[in-house]
C-alpha atoms as a PDB file:
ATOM      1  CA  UNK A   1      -6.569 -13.259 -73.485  1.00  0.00           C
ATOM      2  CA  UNK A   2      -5.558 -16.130 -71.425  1.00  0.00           C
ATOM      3  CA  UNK A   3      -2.625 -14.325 -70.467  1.00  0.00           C
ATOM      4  CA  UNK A   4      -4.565 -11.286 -69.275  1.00  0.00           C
ATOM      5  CA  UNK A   5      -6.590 -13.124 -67.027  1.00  0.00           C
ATOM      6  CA  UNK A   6      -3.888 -14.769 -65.070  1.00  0.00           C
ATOM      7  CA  UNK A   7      -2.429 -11.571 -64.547  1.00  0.00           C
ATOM      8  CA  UNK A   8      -5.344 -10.307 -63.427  1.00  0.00           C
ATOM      9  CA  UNK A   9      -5.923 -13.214 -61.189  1.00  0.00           C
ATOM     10  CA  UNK A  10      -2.054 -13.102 -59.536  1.00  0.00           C
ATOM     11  CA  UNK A  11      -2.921  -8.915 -59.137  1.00  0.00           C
ATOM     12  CA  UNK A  12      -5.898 -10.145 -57.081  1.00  0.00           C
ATOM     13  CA  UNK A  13      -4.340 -12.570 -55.390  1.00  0.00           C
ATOM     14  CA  UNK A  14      -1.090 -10.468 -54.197  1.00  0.00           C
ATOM     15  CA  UNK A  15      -3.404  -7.617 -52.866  1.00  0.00           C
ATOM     16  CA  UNK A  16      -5.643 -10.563 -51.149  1.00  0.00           C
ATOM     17  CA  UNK A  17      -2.388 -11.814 -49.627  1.00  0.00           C
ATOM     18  CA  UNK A  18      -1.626  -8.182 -48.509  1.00  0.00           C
ATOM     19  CA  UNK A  19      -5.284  -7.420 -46.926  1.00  0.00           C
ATOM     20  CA  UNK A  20      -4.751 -10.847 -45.226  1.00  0.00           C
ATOM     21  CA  UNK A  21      -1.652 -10.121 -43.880  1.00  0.00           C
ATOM     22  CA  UNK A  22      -2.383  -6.912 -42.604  1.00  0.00           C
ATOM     23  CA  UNK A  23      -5.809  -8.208 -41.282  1.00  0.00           C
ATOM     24  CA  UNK A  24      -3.963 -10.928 -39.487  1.00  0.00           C
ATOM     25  CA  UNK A  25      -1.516  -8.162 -38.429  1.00  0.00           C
ATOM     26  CA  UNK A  26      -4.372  -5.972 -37.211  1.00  0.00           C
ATOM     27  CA  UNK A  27      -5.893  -9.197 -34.668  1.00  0.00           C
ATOM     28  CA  UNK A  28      -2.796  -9.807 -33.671  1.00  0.00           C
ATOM     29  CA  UNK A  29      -2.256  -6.447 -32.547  1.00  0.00           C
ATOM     30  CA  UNK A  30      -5.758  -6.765 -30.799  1.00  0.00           C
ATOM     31  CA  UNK A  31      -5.584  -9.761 -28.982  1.00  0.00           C
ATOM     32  CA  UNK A  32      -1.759  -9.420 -27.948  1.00  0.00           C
ATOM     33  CA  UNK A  33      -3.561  -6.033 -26.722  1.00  0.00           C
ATOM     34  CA  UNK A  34      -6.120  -7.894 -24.762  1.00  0.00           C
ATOM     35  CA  UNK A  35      -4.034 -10.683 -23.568  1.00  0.00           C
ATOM     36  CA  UNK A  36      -1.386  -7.610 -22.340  1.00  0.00           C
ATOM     37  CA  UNK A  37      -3.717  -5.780 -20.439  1.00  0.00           C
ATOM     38  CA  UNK A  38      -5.876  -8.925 -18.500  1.00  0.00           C
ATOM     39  CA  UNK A  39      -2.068 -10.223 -17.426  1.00  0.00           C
ATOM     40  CA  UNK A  40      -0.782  -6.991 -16.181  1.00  0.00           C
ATOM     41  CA  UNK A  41      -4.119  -5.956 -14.464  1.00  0.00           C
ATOM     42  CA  UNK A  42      -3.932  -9.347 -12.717  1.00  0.00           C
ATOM     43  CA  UNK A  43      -0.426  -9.278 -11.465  1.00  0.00           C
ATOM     44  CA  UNK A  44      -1.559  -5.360 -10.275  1.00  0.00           C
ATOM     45  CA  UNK A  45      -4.606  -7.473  -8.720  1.00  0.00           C
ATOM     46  CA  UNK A  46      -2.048  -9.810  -7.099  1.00  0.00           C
ATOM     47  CA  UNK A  47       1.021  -7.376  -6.093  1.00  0.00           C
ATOM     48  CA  UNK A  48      -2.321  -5.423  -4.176  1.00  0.00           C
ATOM     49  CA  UNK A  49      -3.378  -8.453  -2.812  1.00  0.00           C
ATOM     50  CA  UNK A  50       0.689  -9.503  -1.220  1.00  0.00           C
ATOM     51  CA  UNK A  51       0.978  -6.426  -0.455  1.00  0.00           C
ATOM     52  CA  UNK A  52      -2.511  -6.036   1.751  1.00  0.00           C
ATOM     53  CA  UNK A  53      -2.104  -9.486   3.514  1.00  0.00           C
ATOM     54  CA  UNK A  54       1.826  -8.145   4.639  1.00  0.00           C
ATOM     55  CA  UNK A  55      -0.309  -5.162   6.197  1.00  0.00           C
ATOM     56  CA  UNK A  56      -1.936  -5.371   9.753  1.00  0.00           C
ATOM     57  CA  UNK A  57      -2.837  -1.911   9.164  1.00  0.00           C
ATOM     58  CA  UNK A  58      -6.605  -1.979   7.447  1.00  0.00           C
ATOM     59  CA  UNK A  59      -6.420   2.218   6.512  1.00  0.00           C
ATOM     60  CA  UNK A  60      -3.052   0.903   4.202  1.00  0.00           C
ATOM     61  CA  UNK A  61      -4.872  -2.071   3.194  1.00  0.00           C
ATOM     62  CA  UNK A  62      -7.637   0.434   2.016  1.00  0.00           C
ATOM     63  CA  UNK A  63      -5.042   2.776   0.319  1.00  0.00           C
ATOM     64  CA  UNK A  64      -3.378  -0.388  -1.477  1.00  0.00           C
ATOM     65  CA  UNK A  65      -7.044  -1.570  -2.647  1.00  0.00           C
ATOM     66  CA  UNK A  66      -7.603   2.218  -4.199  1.00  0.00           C
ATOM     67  CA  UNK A  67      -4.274   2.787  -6.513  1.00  0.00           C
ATOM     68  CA  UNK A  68      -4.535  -1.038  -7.385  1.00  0.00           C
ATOM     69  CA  UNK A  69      -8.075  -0.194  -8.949  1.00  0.00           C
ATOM     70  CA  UNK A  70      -6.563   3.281 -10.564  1.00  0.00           C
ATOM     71  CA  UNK A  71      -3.232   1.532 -11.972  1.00  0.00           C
ATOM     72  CA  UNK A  72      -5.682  -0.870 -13.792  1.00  0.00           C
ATOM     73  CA  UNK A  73      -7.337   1.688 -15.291  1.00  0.00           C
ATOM     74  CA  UNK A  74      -4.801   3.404 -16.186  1.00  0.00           C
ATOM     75  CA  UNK A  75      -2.796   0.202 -17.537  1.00  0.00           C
ATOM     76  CA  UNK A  76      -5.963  -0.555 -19.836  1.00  0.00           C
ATOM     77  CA  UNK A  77      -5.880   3.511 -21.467  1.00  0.00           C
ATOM     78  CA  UNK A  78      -2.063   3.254 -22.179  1.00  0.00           C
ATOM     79  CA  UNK A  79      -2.334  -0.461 -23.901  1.00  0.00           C
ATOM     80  CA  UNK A  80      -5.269   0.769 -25.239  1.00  0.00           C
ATOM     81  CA  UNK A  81      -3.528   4.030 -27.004  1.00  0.00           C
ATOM     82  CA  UNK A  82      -0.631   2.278 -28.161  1.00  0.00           C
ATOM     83  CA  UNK A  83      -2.645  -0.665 -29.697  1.00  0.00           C
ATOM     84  CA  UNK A  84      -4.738   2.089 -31.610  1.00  0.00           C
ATOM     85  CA  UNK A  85      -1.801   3.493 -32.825  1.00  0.00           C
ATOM     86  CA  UNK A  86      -0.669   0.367 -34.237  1.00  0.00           C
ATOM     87  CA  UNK A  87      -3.252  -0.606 -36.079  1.00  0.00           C
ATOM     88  CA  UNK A  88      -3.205   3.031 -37.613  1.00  0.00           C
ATOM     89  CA  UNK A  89      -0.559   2.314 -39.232  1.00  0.00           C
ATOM     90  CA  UNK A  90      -1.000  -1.007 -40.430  1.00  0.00           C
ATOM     91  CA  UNK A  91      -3.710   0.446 -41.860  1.00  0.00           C
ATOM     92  CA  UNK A  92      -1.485   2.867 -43.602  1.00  0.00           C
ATOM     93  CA  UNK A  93      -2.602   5.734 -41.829  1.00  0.00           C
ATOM     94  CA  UNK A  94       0.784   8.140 -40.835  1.00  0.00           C
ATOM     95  CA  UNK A  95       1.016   8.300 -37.216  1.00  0.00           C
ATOM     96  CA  UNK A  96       2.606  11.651 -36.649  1.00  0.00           C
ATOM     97  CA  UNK A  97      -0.029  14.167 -38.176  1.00  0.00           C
ATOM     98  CA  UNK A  98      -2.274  12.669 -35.773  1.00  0.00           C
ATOM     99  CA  UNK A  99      -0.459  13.332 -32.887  1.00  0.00           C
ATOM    100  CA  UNK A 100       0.323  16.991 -34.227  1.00  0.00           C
ATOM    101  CA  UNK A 101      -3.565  17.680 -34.867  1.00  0.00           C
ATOM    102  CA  UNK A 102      -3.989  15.490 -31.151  1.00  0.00           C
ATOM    103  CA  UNK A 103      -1.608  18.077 -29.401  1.00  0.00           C
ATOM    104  CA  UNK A 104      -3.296  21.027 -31.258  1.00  0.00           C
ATOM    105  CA  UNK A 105      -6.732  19.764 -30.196  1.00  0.00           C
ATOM    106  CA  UNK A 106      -5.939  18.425 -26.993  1.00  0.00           C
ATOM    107  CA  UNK A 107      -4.401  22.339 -25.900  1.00  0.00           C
ATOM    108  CA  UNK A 108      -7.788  23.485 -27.763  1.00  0.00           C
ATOM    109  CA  UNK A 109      -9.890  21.505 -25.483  1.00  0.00           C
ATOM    110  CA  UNK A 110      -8.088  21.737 -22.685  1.00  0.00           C
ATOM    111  CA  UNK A 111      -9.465  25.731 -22.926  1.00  0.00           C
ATOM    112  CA  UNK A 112     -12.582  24.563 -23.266  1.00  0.00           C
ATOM    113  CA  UNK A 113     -12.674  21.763 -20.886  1.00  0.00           C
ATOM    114  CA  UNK A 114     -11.178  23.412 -17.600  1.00  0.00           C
ATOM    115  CA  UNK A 115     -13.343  21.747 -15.153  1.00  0.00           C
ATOM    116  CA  UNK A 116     -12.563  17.828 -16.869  1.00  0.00           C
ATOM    117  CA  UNK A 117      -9.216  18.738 -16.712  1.00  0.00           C
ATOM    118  CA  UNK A 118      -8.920  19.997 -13.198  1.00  0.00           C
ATOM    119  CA  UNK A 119     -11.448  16.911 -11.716  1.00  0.00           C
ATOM    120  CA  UNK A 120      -8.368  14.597 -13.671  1.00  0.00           C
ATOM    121  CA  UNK A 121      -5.781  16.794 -11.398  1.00  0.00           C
ATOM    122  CA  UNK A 122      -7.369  17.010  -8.203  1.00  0.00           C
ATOM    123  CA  UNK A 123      -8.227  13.067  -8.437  1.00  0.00           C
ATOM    124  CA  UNK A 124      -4.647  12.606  -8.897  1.00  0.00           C
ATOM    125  CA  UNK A 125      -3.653  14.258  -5.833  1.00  0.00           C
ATOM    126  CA  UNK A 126      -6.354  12.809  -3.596  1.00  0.00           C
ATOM    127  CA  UNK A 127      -4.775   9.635  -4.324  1.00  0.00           C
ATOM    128  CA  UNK A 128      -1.239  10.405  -4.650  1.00  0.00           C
ATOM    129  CA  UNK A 129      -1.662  12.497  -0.907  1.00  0.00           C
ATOM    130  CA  UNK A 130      -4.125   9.392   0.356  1.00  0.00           C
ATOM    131  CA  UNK A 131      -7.199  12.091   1.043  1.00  0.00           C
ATOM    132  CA  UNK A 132     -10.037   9.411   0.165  1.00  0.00           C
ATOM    133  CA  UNK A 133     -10.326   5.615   0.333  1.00  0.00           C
ATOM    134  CA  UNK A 134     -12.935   3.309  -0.660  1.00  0.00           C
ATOM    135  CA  UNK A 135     -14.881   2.801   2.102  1.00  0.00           C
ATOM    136  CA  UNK A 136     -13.927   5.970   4.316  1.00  0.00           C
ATOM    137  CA  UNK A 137     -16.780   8.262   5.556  1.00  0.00           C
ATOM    138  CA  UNK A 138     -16.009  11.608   4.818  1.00  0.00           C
ATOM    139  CA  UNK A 139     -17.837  15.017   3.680  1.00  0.00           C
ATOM    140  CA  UNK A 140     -16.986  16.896   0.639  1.00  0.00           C
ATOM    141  CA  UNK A 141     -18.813  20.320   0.633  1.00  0.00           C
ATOM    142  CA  UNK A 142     -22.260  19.835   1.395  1.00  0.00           C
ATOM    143  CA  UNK A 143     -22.151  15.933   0.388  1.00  0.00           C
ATOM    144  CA  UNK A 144     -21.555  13.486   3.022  1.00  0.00           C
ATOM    145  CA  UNK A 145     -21.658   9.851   2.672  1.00  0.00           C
ATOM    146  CA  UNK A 146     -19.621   5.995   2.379  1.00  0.00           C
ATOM    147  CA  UNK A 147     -17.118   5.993  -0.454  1.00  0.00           C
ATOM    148  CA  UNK A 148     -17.885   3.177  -2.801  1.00  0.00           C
ATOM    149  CA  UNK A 149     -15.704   4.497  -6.006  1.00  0.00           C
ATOM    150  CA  UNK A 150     -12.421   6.845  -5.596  1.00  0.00           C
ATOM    151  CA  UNK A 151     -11.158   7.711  -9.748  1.00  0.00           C
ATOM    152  CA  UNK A 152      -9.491  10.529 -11.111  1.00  0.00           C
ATOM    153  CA  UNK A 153     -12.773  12.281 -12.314  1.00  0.00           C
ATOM    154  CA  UNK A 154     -15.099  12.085  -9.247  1.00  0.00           C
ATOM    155  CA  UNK A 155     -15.924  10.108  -5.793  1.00  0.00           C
ATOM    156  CA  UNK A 156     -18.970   8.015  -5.447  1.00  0.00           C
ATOM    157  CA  UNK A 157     -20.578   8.489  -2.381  1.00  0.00           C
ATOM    158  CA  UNK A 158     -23.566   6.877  -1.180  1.00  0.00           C
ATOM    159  CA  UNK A 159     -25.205   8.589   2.291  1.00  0.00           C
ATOM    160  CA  UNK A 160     -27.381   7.203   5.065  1.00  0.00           C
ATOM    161  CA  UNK A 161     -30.703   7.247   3.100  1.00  0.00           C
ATOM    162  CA  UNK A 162     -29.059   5.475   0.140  1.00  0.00           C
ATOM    163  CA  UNK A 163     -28.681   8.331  -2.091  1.00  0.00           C
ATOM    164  CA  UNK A 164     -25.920   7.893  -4.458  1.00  0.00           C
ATOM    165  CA  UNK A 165     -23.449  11.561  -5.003  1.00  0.00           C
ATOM    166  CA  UNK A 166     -21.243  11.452  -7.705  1.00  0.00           C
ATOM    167  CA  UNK A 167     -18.579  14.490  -6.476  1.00  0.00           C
ATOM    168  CA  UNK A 168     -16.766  15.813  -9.341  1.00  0.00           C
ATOM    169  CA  UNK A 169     -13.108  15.879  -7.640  1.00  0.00           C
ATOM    170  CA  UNK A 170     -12.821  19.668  -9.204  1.00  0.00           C
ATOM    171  CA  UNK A 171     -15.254  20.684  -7.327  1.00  0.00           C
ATOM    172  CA  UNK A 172     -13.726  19.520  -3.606  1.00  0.00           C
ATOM    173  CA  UNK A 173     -12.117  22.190  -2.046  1.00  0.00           C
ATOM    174  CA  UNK A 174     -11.962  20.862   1.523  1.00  0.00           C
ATOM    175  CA  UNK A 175     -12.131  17.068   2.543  1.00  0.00           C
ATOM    176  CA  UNK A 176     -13.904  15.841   6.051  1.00  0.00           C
ATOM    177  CA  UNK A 177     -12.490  12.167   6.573  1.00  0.00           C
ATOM    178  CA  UNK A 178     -14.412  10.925   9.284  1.00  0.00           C
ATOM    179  CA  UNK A 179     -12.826   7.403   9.446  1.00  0.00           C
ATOM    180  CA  UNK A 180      -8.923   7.897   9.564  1.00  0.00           C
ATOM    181  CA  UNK A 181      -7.174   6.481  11.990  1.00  0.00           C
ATOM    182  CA  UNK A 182      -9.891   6.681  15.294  1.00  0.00           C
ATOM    183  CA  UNK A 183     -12.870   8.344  15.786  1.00  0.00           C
ATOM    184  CA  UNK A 184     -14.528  10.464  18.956  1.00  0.00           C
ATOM    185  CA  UNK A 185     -17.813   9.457  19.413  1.00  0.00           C
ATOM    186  CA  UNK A 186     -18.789  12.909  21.627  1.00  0.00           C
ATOM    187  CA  UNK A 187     -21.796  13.925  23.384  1.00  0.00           C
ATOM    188  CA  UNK A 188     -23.008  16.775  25.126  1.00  0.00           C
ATOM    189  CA  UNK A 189     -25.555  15.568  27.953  1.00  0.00           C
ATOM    190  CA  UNK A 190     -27.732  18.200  29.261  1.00  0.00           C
ATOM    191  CA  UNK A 191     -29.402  17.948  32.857  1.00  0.00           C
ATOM    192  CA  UNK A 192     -31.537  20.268  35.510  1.00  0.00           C
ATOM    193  CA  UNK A 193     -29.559  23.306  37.024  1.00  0.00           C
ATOM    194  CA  UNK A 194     -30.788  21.676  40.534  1.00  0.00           C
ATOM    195  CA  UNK A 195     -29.193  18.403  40.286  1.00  0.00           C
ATOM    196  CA  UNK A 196     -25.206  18.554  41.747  1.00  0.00           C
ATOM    197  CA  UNK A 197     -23.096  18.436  38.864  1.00  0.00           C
ATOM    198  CA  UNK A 198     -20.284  16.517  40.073  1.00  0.00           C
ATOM    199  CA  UNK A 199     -23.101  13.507  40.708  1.00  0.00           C
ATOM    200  CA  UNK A 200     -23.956  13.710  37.575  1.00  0.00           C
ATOM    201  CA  UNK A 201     -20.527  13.047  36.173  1.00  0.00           C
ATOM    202  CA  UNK A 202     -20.258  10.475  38.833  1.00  0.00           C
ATOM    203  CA  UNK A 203     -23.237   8.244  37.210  1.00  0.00           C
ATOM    204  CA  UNK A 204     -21.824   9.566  33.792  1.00  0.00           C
ATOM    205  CA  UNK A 205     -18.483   8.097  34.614  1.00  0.00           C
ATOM    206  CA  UNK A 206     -20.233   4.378  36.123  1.00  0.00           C
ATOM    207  CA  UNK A 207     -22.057   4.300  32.783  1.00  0.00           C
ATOM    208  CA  UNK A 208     -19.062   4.922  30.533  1.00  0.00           C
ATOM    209  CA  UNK A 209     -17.307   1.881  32.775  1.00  0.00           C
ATOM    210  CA  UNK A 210     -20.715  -0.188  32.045  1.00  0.00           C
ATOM    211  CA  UNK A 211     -20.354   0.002  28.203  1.00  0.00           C
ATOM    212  CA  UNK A 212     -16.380  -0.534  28.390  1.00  0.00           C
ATOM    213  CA  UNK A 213     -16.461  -3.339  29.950  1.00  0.00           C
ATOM    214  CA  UNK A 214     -19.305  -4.730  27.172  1.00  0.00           C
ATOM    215  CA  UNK A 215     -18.364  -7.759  25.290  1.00  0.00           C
ATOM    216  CA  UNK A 216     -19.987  -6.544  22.429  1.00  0.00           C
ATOM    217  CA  UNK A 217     -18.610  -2.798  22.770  1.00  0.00           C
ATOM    218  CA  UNK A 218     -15.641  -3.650  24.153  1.00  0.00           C
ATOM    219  CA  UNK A 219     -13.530  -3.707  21.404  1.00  0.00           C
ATOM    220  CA  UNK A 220     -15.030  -0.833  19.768  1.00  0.00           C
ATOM    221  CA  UNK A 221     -13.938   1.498  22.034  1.00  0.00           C
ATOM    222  CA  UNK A 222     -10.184   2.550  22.732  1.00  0.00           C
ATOM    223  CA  UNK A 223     -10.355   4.227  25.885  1.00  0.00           C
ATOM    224  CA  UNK A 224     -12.410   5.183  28.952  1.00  0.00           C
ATOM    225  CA  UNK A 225     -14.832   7.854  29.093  1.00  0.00           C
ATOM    226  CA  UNK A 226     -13.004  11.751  28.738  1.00  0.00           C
ATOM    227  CA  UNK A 227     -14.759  13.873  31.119  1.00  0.00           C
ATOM    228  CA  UNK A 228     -14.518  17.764  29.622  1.00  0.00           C
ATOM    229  CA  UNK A 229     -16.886  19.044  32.276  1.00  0.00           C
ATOM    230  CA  UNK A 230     -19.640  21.780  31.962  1.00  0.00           C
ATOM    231  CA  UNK A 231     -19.709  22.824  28.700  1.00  0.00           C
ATOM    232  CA  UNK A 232     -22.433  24.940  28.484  1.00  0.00           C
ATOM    233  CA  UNK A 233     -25.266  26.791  30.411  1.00  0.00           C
ATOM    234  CA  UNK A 234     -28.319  26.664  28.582  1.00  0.00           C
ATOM    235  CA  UNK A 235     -31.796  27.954  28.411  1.00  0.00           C
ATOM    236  CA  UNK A 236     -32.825  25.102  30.948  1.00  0.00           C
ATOM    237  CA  UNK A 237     -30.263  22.861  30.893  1.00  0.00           C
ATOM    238  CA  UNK A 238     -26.370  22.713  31.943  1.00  0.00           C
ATOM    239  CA  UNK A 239     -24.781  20.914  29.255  1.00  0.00           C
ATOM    240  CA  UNK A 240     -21.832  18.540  29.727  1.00  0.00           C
ATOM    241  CA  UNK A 241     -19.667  17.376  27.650  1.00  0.00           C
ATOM    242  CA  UNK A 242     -17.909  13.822  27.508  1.00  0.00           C
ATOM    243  CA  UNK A 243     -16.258  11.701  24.600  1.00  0.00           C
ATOM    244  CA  UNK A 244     -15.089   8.080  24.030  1.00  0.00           C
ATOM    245  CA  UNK A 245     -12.570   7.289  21.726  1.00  0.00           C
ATOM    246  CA  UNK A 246     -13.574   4.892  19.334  1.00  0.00           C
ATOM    247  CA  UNK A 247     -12.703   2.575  16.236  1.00  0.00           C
ATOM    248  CA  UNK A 248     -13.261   3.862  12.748  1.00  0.00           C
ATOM    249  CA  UNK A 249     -17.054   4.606  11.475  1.00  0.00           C
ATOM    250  CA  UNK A 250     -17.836   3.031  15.412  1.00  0.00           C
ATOM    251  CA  UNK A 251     -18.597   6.510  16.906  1.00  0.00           C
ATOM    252  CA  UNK A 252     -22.119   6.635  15.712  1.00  0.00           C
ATOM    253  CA  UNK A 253     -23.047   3.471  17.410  1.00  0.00           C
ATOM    254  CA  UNK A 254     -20.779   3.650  20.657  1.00  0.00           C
ATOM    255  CA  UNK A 255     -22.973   7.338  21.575  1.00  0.00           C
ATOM    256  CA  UNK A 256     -26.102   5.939  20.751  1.00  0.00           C
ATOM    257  CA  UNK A 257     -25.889   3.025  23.110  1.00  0.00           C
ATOM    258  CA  UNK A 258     -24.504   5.070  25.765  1.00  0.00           C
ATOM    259  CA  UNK A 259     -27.267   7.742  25.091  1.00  0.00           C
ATOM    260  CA  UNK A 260     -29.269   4.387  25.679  1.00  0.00           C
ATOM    261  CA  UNK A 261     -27.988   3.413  29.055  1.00  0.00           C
ATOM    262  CA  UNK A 262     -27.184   7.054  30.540  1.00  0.00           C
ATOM    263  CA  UNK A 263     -30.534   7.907  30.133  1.00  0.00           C
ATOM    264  CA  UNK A 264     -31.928   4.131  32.347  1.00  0.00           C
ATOM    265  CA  UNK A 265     -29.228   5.398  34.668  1.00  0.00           C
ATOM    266  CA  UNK A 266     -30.337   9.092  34.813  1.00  0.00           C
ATOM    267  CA  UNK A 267     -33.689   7.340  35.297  1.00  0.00           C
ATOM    268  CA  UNK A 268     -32.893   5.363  38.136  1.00  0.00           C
ATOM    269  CA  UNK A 269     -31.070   8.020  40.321  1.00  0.00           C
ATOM    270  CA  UNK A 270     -33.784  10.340  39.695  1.00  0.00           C
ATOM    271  CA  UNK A 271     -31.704  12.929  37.661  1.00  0.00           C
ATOM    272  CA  UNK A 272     -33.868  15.181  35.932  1.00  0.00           C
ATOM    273  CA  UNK A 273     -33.288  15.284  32.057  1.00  0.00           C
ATOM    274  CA  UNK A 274     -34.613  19.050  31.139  1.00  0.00           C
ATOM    275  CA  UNK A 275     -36.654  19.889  28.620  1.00  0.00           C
ATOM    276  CA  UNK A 276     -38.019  23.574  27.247  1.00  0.00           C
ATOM    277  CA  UNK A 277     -40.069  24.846  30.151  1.00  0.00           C
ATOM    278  CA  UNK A 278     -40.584  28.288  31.821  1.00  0.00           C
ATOM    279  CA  UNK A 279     -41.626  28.192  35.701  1.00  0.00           C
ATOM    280  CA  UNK A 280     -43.124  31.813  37.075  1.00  0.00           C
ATOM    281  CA  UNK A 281     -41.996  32.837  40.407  1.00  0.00           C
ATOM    282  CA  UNK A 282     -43.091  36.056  42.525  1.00  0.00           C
ATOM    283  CA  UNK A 283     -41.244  37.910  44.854  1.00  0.00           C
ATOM    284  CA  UNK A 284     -38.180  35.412  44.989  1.00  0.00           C
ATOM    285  CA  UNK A 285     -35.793  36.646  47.465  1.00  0.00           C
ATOM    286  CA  UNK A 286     -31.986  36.254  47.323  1.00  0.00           C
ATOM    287  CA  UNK A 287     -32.037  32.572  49.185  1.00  0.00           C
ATOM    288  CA  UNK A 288     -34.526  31.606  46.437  1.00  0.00           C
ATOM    289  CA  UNK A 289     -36.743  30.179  48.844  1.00  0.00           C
ATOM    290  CA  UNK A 290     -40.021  31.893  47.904  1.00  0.00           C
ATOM    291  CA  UNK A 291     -42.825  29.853  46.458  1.00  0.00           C
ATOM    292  CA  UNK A 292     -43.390  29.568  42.865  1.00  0.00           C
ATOM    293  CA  UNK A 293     -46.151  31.636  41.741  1.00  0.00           C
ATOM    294  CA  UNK A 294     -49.765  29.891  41.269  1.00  0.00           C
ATOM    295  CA  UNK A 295     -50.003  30.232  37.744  1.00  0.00           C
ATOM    296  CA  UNK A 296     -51.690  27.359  36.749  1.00  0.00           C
ATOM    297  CA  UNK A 297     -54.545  28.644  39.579  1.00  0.00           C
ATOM    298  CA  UNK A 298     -54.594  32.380  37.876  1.00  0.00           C
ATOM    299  CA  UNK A 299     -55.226  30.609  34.283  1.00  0.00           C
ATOM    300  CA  UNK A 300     -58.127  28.951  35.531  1.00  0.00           C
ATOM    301  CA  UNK A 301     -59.479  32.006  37.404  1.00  0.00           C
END
């Protein structure tokens, strides 16, 4: 009897020992896991961080900030997978089946999940080819907007109202980056067939000088004013055309200030600005001296 029990008791306690050890197996596998992926994620972190402070340029210091965040990622799925594996089999479960049945399954979804697939393809050549950077304004399809998250599935984008866009990358087929390397801040000023054109340009030109020579706008803006001339002949307005050169994302601001201060100069020198009218003349001759007719008078009659 007494000899039954202790060997019932050393049984217990050699398959305790063996669920300890492989318990203390398993947590070792999960914290050297852990430990793995916070210290390569932080040199990744700190190689980005060299390697942005070595760069004057800020679109490469944008590009370095984007693959630093992806590596990470990807670094924590690849620990992650082996570690999983690991404790499989410590746990006694055979490996190999389970990567059979995985590459059985994985070509099974893969039919049935086209679209993941492709967004995880497309993402990885927007990065690889530099396409899209955290913090770049561009438009994909109909969505336009600041990018606040580049991964391999989709692009966050978050547009002027605050509306948030999640963009599968699948689903971009053409890429508007409105924030690589300069920007044209153009603008297509419309005035009175009357007024002399080449004036116009004249004051157009004065302004342009005005805002380059701004402290504050100064340094947004890489060149002087481009003069492309009459652009257009409108309904009631010839339209010209002009364009500054600008910083990255500064376009928007640079035209609305000089929208601002062409239109106090237009003011001043007495430059009509047009707007949808119709004017009724009778019998104009060829010089175009004939009065307009009274039609104001006729209404009221």
């Amino acid at each position: 009897m007494n000899e039954n029990l202790l060997n019932m008791i050393t049984t217990w306690w050699a398959e305790l020992g063996s669920a300890a050890t492989t318990a203390m197996r398993i947590a070792v596998i999960l914290v050297a896991a852990w430990v793995l992926i916070g210290v390569l994620q932080r040199a990744i972190r700190s190689m980005r961080v060299r390697i942005a402070n070595r760069l004057d340029d800020r679109e490469a210091s944008k590009r370095a900030e984007t693959l630093g965040r992806v590596f990470r990622y990807l670094v924590a799925v690849v620990v992650s997978l082996i570690a999983g594996m690991l404790v499989l089999g410590e746990l006694g479960v055979s490996v190999a089946p389970i990567l059979g049945a995985a590459g059985v399954v994985g070509l099974a979804v893969g039919f049935g999940a086209q679209s993941l697939v492709k967004d995880y393809f497309t993402g990885f050549f927007i990065l690889l080819e530099n396409q899209i950077r955290q913090g770049d304004v561009v438009q994909l399809s109909e969505h336009t907007g600041l990018v606040e998250e580049v991964t391999l599935r989709y692009v966050q984008l978050r547009d002027y109202d605050g509306n948030v866009h999640y963009v599968p990358n699948g689903y971009i087929t053409t890429v508007v980056n409105m924030s690589r390397g300069f920007s044209q801040a153009v603008m297509d000023i419309g005035v009175a067939y009357r007024e002399d054109v080449e004036a116009v340009m004249d004051v157009m030109h004065r302004v342009g000088r005005e805002l380059r020579n701004d402290e504050t706008f100064a340094p947004r803006i890489l060149d002087e004013l481009e003069m492309a001339g009459v652009n257009e002949w409108g309904d009631s307005a010839v339209v010209i055309r002009c364009r500054f050169r600008t910083q990255p994302l500064e376009q928007w601001g640079v035209r609305r200030e000089y929208l601002k201060r062409l239109k106090a100069a237009f003011d001043a020198e007495g430059i009509e600005i047009p707007f949808p009218h119709m004017t009724v003349y009778a019998g104009q001759d060829r010089t175009g001296k004939a009065p307009a007719f009274p039609f104001e008078q006729v209404v009221q009659h």
